[in-house]
C-alpha atoms as a PDB file:
ATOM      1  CA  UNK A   1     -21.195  23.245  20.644  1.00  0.00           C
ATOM      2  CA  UNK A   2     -23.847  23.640  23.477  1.00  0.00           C
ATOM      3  CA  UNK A   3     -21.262  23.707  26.002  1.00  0.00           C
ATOM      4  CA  UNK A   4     -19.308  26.791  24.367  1.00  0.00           C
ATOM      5  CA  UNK A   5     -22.532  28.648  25.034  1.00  0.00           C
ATOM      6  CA  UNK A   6     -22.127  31.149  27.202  1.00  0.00           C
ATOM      7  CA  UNK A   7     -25.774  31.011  28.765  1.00  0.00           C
ATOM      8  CA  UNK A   8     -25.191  27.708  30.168  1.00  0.00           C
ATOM      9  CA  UNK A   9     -25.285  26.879  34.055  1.00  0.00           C
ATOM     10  CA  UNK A  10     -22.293  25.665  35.278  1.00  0.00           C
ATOM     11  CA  UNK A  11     -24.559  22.166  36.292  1.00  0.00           C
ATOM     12  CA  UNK A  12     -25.584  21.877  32.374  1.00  0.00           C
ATOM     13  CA  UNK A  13     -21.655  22.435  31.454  1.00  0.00           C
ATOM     14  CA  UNK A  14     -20.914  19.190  34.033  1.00  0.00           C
ATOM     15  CA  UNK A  15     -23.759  17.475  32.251  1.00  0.00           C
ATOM     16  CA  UNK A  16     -22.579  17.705  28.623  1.00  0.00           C
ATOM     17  CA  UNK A  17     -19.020  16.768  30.012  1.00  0.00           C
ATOM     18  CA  UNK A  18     -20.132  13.821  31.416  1.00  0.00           C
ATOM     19  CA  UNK A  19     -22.567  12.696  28.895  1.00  0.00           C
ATOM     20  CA  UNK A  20     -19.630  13.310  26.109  1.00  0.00           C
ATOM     21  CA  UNK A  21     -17.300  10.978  28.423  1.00  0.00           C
ATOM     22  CA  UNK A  22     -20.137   8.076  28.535  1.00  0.00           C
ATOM     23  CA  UNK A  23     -20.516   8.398  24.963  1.00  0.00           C
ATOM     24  CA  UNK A  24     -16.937   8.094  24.196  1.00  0.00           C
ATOM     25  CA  UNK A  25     -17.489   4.743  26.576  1.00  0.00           C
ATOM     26  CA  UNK A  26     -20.146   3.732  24.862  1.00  0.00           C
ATOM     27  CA  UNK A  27     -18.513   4.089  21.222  1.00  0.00           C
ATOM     28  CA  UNK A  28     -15.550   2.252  21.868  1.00  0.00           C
ATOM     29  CA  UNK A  29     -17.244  -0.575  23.509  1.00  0.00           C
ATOM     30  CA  UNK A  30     -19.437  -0.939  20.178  1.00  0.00           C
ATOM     31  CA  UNK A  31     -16.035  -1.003  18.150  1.00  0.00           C
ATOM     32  CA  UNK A  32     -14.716  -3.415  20.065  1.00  0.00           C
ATOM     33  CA  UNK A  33     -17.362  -5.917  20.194  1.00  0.00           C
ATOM     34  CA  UNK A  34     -17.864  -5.254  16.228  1.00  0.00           C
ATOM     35  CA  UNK A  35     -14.291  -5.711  15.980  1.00  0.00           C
ATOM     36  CA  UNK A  36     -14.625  -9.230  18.088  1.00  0.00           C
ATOM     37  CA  UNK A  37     -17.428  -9.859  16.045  1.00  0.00           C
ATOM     38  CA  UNK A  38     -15.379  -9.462  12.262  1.00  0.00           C
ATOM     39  CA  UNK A  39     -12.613 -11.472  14.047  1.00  0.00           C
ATOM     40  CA  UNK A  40     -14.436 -14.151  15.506  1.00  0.00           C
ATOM     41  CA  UNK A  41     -17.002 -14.902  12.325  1.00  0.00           C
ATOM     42  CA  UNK A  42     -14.346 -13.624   9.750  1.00  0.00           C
ATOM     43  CA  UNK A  43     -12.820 -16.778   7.273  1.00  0.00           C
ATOM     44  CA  UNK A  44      -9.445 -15.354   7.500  1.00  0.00           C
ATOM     45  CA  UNK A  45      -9.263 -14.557  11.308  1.00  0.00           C
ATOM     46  CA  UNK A  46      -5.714 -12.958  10.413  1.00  0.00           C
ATOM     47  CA  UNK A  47      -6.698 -11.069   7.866  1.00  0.00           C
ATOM     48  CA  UNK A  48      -9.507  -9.566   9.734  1.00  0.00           C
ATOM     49  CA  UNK A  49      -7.228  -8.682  12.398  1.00  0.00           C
ATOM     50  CA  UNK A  50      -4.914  -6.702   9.641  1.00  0.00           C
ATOM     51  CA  UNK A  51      -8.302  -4.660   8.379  1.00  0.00           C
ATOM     52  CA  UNK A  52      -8.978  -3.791  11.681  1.00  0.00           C
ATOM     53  CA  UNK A  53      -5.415  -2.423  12.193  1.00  0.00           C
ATOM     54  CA  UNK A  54      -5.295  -0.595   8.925  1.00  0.00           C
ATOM     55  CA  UNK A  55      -8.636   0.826   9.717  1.00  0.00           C
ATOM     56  CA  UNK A  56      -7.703   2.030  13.190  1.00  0.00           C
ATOM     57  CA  UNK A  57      -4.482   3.353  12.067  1.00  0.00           C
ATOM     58  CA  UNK A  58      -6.103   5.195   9.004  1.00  0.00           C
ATOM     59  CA  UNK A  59      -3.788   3.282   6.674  1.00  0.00           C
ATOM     60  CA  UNK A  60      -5.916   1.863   3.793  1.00  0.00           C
ATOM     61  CA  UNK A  61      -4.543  -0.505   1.112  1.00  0.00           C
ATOM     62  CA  UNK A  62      -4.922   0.696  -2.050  1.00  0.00           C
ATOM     63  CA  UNK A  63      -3.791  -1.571  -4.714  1.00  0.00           C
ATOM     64  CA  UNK A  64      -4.035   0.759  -7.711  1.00  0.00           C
ATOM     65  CA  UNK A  65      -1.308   3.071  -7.782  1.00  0.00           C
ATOM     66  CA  UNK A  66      -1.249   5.298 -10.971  1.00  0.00           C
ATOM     67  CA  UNK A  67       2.138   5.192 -12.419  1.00  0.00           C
ATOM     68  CA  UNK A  68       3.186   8.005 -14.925  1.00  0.00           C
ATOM     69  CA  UNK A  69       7.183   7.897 -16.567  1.00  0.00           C
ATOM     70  CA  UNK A  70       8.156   9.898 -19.395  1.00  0.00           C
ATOM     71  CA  UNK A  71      10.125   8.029 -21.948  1.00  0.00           C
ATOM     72  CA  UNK A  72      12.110   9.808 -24.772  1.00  0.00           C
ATOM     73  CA  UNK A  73       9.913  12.604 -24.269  1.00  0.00           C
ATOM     74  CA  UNK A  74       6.860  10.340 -24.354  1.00  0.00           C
ATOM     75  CA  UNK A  75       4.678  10.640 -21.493  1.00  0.00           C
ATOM     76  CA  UNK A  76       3.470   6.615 -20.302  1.00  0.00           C
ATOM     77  CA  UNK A  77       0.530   5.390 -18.513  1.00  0.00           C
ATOM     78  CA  UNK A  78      -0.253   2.067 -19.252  1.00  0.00           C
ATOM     79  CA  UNK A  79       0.772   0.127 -16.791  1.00  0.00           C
ATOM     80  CA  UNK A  80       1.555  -3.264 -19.881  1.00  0.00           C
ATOM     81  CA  UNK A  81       3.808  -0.632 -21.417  1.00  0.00           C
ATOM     82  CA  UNK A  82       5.653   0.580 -18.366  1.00  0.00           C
ATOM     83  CA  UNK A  83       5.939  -3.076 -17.752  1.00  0.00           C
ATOM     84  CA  UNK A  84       7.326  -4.167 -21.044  1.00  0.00           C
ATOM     85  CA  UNK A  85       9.433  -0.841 -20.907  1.00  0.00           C
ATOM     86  CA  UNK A  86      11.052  -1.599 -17.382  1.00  0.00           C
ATOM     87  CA  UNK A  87      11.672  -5.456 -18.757  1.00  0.00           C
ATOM     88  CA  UNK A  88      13.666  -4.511 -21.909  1.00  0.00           C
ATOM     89  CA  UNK A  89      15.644  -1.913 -20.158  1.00  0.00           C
ATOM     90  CA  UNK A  90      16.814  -3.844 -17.606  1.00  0.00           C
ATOM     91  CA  UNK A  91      17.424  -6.888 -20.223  1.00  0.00           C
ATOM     92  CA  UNK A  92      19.311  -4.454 -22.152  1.00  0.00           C
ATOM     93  CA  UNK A  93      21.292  -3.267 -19.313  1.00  0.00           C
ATOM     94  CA  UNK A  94      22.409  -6.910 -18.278  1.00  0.00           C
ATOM     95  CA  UNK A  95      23.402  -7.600 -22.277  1.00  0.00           C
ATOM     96  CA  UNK A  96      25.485  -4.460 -22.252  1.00  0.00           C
ATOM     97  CA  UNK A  97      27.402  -5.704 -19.159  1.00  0.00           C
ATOM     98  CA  UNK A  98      27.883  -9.118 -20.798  1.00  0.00           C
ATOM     99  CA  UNK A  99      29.332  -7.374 -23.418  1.00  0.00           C
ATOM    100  CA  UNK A 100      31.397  -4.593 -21.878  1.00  0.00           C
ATOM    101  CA  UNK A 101      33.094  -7.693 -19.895  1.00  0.00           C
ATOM    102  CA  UNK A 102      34.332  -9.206 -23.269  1.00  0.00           C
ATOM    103  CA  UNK A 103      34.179 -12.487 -24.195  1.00  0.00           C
ATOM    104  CA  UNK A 104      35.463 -14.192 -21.334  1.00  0.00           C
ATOM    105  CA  UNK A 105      31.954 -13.893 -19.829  1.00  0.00           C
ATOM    106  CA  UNK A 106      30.344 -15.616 -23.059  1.00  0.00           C
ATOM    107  CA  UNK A 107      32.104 -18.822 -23.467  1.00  0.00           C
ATOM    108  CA  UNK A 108      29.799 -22.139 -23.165  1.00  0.00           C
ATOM    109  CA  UNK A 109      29.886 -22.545 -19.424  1.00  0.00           C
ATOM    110  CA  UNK A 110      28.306 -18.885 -18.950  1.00  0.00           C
ATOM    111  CA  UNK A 111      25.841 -18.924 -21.804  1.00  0.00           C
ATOM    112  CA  UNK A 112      23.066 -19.236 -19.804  1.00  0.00           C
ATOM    113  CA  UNK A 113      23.708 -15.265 -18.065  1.00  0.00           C
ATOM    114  CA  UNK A 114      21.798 -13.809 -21.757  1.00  0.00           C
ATOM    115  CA  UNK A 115      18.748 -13.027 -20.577  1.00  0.00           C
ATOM    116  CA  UNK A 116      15.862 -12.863 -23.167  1.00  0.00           C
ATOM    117  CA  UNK A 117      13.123 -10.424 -22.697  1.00  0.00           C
ATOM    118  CA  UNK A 118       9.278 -11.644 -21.884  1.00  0.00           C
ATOM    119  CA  UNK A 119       6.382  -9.290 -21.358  1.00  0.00           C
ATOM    120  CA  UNK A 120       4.646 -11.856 -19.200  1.00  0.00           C
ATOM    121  CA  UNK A 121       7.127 -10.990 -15.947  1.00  0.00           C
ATOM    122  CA  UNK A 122       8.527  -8.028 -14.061  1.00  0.00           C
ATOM    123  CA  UNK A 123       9.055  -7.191 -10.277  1.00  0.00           C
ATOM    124  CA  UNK A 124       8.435  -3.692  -8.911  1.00  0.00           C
ATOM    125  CA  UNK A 125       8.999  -2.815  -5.389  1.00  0.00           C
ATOM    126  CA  UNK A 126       7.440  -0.337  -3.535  1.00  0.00           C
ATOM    127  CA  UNK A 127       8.446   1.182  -0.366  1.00  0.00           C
ATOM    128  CA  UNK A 128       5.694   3.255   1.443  1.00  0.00           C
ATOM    129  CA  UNK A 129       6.236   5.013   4.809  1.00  0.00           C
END
């Protein structure tokens, strides 16, 4: 701000240029030996390194991530229900294949392709650019 002034000398402008370039020195030698510091003194010297790079890229890891479906008009939030939800439907899905193929699929060899649903397990991916 000082040096947009236009009372300045053209000496004070060269100043406050030069003193912004040493402080720009000065600042990233105190992240780097705080980053050194974290690494070196850190438990998990690889994780460190990963919190440094998230931080320095501006990427932060967020592991809540609010998920929102509408089901038969029914707006969903809970992420227990969208699990259970996601679970059946894709149970359901696999049943309906079984049974669209006939009964050649569900003779005793193949018996173990019905999958039964459980609330305790599902796998969602996520794919963030």
């Amino acid at each position: 701000m000082l040096k947009k002034q236009s009372n300045l000398t053209e000496v004070a402008k060269m100043y406050i240029g030069k003193y912004k370039i040493i402080c720009k020195r000065v600042l990233r030698e105190a992240k780097w030996r705080e980053n050194d510091k974290n690494i070196l003194h850190g438990k998990h010297k690889s994780k460190a390194v990963w919190q440094i790079t998230n931080k320095e890229t501006r990427r932060t890891s967020s592991n809540q991530q609010d998920i929102k479906i509408i089901w038969n008009s029914e707006e969903i939030t809970n992420p227990e229900n969208i699990a259970e939800l996601f679970n059946s439907y894709f149970c359901k899905i696999s049943e309906g294949l079984l049974m669209k193929n006939g009964n050649r699929m569900l003779n005793s060899e193949n018996q173990h392709l019905k999958i039964k649903e459980s609330t305790k397990t599902v796998f969602i991916s996520s794919n963030k650019k």
